[in-house]
Protein backbone atom coordinates (compact mmCIF):
# COMPACT_ATOMS: atom_id res chain seq x y z
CA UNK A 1 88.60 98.98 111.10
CA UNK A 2 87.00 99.95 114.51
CA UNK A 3 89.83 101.83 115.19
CA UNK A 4 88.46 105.33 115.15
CA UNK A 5 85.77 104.42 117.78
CA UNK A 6 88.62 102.86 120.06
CA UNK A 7 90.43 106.00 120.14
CA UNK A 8 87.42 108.49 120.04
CA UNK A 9 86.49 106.60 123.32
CA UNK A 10 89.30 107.84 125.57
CA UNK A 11 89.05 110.63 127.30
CA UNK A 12 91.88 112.98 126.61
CA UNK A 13 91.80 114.42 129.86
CA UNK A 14 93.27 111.61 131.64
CA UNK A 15 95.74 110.12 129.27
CA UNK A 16 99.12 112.25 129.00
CA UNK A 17 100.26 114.68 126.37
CA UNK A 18 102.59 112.64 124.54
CA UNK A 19 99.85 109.44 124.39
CA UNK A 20 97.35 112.49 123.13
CA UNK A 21 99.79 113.22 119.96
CA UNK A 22 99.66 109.51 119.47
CA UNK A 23 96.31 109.16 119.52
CA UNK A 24 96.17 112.57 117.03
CA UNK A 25 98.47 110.40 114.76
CA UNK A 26 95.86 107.56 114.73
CA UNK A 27 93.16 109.62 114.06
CA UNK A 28 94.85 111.35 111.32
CA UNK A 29 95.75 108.15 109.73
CA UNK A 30 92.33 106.22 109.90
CA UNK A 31 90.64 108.38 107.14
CA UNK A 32 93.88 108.62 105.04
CA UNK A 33 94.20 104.89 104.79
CA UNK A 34 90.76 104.66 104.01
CA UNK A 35 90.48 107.32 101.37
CA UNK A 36 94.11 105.71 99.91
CA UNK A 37 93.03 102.15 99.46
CA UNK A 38 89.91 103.59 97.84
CA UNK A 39 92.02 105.33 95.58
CA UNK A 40 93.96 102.26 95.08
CA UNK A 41 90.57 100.69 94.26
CA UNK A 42 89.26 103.22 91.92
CA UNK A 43 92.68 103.83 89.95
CA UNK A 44 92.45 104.14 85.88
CA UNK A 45 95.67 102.41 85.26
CA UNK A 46 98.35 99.81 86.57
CA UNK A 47 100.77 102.55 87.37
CA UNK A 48 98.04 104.80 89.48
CA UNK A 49 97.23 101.76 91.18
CA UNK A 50 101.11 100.53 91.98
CA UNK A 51 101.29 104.59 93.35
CA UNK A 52 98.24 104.62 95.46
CA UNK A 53 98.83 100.98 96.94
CA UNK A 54 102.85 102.27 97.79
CA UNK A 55 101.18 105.37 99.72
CA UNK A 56 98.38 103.42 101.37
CA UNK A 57 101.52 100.74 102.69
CA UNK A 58 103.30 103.59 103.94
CA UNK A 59 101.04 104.66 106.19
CA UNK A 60 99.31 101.68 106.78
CA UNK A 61 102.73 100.31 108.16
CA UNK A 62 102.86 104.20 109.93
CA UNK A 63 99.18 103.26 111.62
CA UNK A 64 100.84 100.18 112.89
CA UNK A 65 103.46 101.71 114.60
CA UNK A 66 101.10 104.35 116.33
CA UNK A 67 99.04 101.15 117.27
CA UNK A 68 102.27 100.15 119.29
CA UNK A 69 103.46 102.93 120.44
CA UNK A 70 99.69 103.52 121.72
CA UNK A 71 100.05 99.74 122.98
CA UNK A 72 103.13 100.69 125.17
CA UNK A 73 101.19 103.82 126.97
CA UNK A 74 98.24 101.18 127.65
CA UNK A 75 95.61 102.31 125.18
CA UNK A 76 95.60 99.16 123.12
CA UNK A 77 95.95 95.63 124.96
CA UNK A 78 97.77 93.03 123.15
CA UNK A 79 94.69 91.27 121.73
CA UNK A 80 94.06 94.53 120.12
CA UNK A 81 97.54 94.54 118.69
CA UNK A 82 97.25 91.61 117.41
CA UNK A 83 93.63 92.16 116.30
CA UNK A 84 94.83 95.72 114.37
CA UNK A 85 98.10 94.44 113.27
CA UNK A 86 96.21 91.35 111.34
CA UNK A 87 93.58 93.60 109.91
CA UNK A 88 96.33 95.61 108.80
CA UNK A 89 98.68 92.81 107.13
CA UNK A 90 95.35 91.62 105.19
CA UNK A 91 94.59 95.10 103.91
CA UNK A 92 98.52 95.59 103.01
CA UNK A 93 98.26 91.77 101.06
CA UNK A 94 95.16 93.28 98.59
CA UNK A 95 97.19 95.28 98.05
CA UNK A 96 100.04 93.50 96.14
């Protein structure tokens, strides 16, 4: 995802305090979904696997809601939305 360089683009100065904890919560949640899915990838056994693919669709589905909530303080345009939100459903299907 191209997410991180999105958000790493913005200049906090500008953009409000609440949109800044957002954009904390995105930030946050990039590397975590990435280092849960390869966990989910690297797992020993089915039931490691079924754990780390329930905590990467937690907060893969927790990403997508920042990505809204970013959406509604005008970070992310609706294309992006809709770009994020389908990169996000097709990681969240591997997973099942």
């Amino acid at each position: 995802m191209q997410l991180s360089g999105i958000v790493t683009a913005l200049d906090i100065d500008i953009i409000g305090r609440e949109t800044a904890k957002i954009l904390a919560k995105i930030k946050q949640l990039s590397p975590e979904v990435r280092l849960d899915v390869r966990d989910w990838e690297m797992a020993d056994s089915r039931i490691e696997m079924e754990q780390n693919a329930k905590a990467a669709a937690k907060r893969l589905e927790e990403l997508r809601l920042n990505i809204l909530k970013a959406s509604e303080h005008g970070i992310f345009s609706a294309i992006d939305v809709i770009h994020l939100s389908a990169q996000i459903d097709a990681i969240t299907e591997e997973l099942r």
